[in-house]
Protein backbone atom coordinates (compact mmCIF):
# COMPACT_ATOMS: atom_id res chain seq x y z
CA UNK A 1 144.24 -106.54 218.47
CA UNK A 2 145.03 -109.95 219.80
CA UNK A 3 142.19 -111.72 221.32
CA UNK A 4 144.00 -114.54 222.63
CA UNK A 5 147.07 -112.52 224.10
CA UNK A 6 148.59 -109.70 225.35
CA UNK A 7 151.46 -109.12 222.97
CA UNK A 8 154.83 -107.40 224.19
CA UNK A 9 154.35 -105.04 221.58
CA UNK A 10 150.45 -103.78 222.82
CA UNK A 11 152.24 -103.58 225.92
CA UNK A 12 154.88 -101.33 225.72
CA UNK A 13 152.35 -99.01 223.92
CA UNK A 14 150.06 -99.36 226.95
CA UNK A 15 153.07 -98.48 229.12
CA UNK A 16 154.46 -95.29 227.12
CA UNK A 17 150.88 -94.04 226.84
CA UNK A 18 150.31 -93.72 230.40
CA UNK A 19 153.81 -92.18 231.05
CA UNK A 20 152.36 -89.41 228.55
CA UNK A 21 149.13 -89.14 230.10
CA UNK A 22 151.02 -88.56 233.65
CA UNK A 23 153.54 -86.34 232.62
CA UNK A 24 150.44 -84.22 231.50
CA UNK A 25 148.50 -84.12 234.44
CA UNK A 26 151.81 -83.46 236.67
CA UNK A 27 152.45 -80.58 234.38
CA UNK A 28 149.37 -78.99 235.25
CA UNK A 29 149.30 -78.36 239.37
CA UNK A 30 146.43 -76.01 239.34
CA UNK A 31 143.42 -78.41 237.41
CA UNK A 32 140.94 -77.28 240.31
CA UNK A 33 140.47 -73.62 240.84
CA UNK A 34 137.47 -71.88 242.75
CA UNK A 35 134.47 -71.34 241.06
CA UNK A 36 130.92 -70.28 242.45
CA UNK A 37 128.66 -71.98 239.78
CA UNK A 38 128.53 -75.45 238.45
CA UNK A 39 130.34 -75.30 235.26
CA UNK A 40 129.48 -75.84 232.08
CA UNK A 41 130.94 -79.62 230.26
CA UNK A 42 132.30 -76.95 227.84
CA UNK A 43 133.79 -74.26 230.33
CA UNK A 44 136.57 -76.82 231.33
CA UNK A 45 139.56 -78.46 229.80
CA UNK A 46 139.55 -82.36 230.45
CA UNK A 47 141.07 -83.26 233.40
CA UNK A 48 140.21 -79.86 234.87
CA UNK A 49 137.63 -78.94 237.85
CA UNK A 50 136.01 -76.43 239.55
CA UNK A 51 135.63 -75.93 243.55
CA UNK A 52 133.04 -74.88 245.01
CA UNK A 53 130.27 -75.87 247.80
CA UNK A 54 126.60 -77.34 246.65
CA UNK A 55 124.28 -79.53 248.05
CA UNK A 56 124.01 -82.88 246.17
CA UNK A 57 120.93 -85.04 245.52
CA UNK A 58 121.00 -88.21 244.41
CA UNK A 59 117.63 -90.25 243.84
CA UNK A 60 117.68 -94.05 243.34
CA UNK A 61 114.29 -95.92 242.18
CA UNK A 62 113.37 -98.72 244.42
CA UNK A 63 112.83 -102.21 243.51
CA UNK A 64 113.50 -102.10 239.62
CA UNK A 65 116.15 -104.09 239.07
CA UNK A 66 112.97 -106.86 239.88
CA UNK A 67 110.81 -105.33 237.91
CA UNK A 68 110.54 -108.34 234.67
CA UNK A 69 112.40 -107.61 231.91
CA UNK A 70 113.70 -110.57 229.69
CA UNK A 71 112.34 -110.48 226.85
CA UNK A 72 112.09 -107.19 224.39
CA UNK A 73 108.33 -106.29 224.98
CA UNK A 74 109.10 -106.41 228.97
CA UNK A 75 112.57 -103.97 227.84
CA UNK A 76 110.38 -101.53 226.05
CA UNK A 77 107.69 -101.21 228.55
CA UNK A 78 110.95 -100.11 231.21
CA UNK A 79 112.17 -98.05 228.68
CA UNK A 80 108.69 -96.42 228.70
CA UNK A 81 108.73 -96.08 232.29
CA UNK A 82 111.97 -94.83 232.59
CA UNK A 83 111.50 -92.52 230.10
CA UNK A 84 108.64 -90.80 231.77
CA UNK A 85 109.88 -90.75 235.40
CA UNK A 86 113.09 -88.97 233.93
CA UNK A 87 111.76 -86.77 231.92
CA UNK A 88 109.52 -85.63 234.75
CA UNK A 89 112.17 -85.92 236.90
CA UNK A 90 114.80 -84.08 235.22
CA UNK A 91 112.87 -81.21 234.47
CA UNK A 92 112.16 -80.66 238.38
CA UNK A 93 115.62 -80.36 239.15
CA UNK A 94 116.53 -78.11 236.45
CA UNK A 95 113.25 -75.49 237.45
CA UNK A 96 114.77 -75.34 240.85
CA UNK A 97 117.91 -74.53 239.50
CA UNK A 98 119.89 -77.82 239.82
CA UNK A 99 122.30 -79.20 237.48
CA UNK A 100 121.49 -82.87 236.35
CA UNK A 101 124.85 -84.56 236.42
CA UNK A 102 124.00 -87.84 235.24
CA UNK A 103 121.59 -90.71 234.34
CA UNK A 104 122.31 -93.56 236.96
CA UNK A 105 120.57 -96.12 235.23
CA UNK A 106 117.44 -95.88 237.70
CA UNK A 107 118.46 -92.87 239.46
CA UNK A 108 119.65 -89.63 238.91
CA UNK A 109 122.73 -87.02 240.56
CA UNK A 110 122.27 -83.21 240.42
CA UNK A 111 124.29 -80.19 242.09
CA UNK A 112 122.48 -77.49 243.78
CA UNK A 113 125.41 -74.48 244.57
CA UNK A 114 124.72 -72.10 246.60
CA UNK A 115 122.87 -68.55 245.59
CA UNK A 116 121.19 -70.04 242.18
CA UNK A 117 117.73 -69.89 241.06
CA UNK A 118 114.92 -67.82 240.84
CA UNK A 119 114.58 -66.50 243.52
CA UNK A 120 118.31 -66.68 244.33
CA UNK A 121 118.35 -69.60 247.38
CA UNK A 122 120.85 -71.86 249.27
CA UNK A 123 121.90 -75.05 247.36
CA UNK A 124 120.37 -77.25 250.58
CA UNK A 125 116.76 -75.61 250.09
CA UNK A 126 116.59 -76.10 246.46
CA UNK A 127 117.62 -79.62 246.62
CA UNK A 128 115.28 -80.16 249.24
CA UNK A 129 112.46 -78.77 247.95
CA UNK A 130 113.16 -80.11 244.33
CA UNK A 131 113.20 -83.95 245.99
CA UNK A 132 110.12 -83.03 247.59
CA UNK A 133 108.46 -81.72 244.29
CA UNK A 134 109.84 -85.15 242.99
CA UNK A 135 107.91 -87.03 244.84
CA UNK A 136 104.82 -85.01 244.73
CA UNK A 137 105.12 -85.40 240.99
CA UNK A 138 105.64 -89.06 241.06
CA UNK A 139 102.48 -89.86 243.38
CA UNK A 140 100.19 -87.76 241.93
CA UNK A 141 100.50 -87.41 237.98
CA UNK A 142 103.30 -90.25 237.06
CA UNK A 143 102.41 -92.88 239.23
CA UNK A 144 98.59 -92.55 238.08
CA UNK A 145 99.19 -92.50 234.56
CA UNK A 146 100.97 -95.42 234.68
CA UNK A 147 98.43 -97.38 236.54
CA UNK A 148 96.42 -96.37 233.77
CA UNK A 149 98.19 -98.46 231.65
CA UNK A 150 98.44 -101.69 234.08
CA UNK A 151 101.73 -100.80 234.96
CA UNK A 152 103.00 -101.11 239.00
CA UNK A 153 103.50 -97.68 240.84
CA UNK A 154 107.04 -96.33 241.00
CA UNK A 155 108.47 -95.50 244.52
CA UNK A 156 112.42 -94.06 244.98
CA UNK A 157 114.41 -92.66 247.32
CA UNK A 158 116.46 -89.71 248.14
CA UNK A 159 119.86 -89.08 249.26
CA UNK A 160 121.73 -85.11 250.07
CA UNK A 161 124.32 -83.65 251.62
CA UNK A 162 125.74 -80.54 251.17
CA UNK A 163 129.72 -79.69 251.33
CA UNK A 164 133.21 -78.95 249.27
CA UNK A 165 132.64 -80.41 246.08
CA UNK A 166 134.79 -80.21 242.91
CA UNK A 167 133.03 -80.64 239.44
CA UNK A 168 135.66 -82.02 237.09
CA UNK A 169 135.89 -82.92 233.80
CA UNK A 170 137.19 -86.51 232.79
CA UNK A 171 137.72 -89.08 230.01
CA UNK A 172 139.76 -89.52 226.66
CA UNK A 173 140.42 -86.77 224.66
CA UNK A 174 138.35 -86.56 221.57
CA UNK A 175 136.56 -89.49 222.99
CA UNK A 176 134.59 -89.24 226.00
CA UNK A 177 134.01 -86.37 228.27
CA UNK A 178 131.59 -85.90 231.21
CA UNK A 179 131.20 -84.07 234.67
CA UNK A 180 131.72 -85.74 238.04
CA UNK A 181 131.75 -84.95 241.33
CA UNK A 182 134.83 -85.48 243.22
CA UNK A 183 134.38 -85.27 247.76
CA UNK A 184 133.26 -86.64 250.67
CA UNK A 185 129.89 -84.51 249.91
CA UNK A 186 129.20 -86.74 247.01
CA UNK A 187 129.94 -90.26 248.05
CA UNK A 188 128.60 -89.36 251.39
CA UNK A 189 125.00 -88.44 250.07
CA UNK A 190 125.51 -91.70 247.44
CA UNK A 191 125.40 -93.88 250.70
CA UNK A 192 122.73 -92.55 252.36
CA UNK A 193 120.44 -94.18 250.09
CA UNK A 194 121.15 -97.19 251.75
CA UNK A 195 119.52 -95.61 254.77
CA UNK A 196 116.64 -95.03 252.81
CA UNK A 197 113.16 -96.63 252.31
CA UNK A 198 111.01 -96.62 249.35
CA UNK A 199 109.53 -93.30 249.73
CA UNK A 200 112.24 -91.60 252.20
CA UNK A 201 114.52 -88.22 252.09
CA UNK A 202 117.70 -88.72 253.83
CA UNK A 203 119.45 -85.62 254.49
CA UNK A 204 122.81 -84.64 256.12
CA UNK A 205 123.43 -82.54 259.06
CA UNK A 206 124.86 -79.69 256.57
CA UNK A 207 121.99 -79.91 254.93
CA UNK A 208 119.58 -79.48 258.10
CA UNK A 209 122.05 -76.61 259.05
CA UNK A 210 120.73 -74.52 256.09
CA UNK A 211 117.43 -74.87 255.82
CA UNK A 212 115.02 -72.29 257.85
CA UNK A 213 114.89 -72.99 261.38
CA UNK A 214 110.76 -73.30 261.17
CA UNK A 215 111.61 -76.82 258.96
CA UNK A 216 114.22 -78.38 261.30
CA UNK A 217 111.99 -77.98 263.56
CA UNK A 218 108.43 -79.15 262.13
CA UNK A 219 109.86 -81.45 259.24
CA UNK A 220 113.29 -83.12 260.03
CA UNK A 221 113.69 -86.20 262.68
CA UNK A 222 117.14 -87.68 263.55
CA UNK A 223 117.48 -90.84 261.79
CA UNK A 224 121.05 -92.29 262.89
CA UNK A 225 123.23 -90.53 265.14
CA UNK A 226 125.80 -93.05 264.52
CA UNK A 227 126.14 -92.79 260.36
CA UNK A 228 130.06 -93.97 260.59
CA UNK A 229 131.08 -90.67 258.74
CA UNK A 230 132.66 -87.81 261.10
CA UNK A 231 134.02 -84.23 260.48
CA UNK A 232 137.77 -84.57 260.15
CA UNK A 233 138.73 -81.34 261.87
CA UNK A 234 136.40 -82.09 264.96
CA UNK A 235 136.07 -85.80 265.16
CA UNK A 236 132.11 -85.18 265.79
CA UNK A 237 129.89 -87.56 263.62
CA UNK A 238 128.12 -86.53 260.66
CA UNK A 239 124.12 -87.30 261.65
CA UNK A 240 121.81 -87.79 258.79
């Protein structure tokens, strides 16, 4: 490897490479099929996915980046922290059924499909009432032992929408695999954290759709009617 420049040779490498790697995919038309569960990292060939609708949560912890941590005894108390929120937090999603995608740094993403858990339940419930349980968790057994040990309370915020999602697998072979969610239903309940305060669920109107009419109408209040998302067969925005 050349440090200083990007040789002719490297290049043409580079170039042939890719040509391989998209001759591959084009060979392969049907990558996504339908599915009903989230699959498995090992149920699916790279490059591969599987259809099918959940509700997605994504959390994101507020403030942290601010939290100190330049030297290595600041570094290990986060890594503490962190260690105990996700642990915590983690094991929530997975007792309500919900498939922890990834570690976000200071949040997490997790699937809910539909007709998983115990008792079988829609995907929007069990997302909603896993956040919920999050937060319950956080305020009154985290957040207390860490005050306990001088250290300031952790708030964070929640993000879901529910929708046509595909769970694919990508990366280099023999390299680097790992799930992702490909959709609007994804990046859609990604930016509603931004709607968010410390403390907050922000849910989509897909998710409100599914949940028991008794909770849309004691628990959920209309945030923003105008989100800047809308349904692409109707034109009719997407309220959160």
């Amino acid at each position: 490897m050349d440090y200083d420049k990007l040789t002719t040779a490297y290049w043409e490498k580079q170039v042939e490479r890719t040509r391989k790697v998209l001759d591959r995919i084009v060979s392969n038309p049907q990558a996504v099929v339908p599915g009903r569960v989230v699959p498995d990292r090992d149920d699916l060939a790279l490059g591969t996915g599987r259809a099918l609708k959940a509700a997605i949560l994504f959390t994101d912890i507020s403030g942290f980046s601010s939290r100190p941590s330049g030297d290595y005894a600041q570094q290990n108390s986060l890594l503490q922290v962190l260690n105990l929120y996700f642990t915590e937090m983690i094991r929530i999603a997975e007792e309500y059924g919900g498939t922890v995608e990834k570690n976000t740094g200071d949040g997490l993403m997790a699937y809910f499909e539909d007709g998983q858990g115990d008792p079988a339940e829609k995907g929007s419930v069990r997302a909603l009432t896993s956040a919920l349980t999050m937060m319950y968790v956080t305020a009154f057994a985290v957040n207390p032992i860490l005050r306990s040990s001088s250290i300031p309370d952790i708030s964070f915020r929640v993000g879901i929408d529910y929708g046509p999602v595909t769970i694919a697998q990508l990366g280099a072979a023999k390299r680097f695999g790992g799930l992702v969610a490909v959709g609007a239903t994804a990046n859609i309940a990604n930016k509603m954290l931004t709607e968010a305060d410390p403390g907050d669920i922000v849910i989509g109107n897909d998710v409100v759709l599914q949940l028991p009419l008794a909770w849309q109408q004691r628990y959920c209040a209309l945030l923003k009617t105008d989100t800047g998302f809308v349904y692409l067969l109707s034109g009719a925005p997407d309220p959160l």
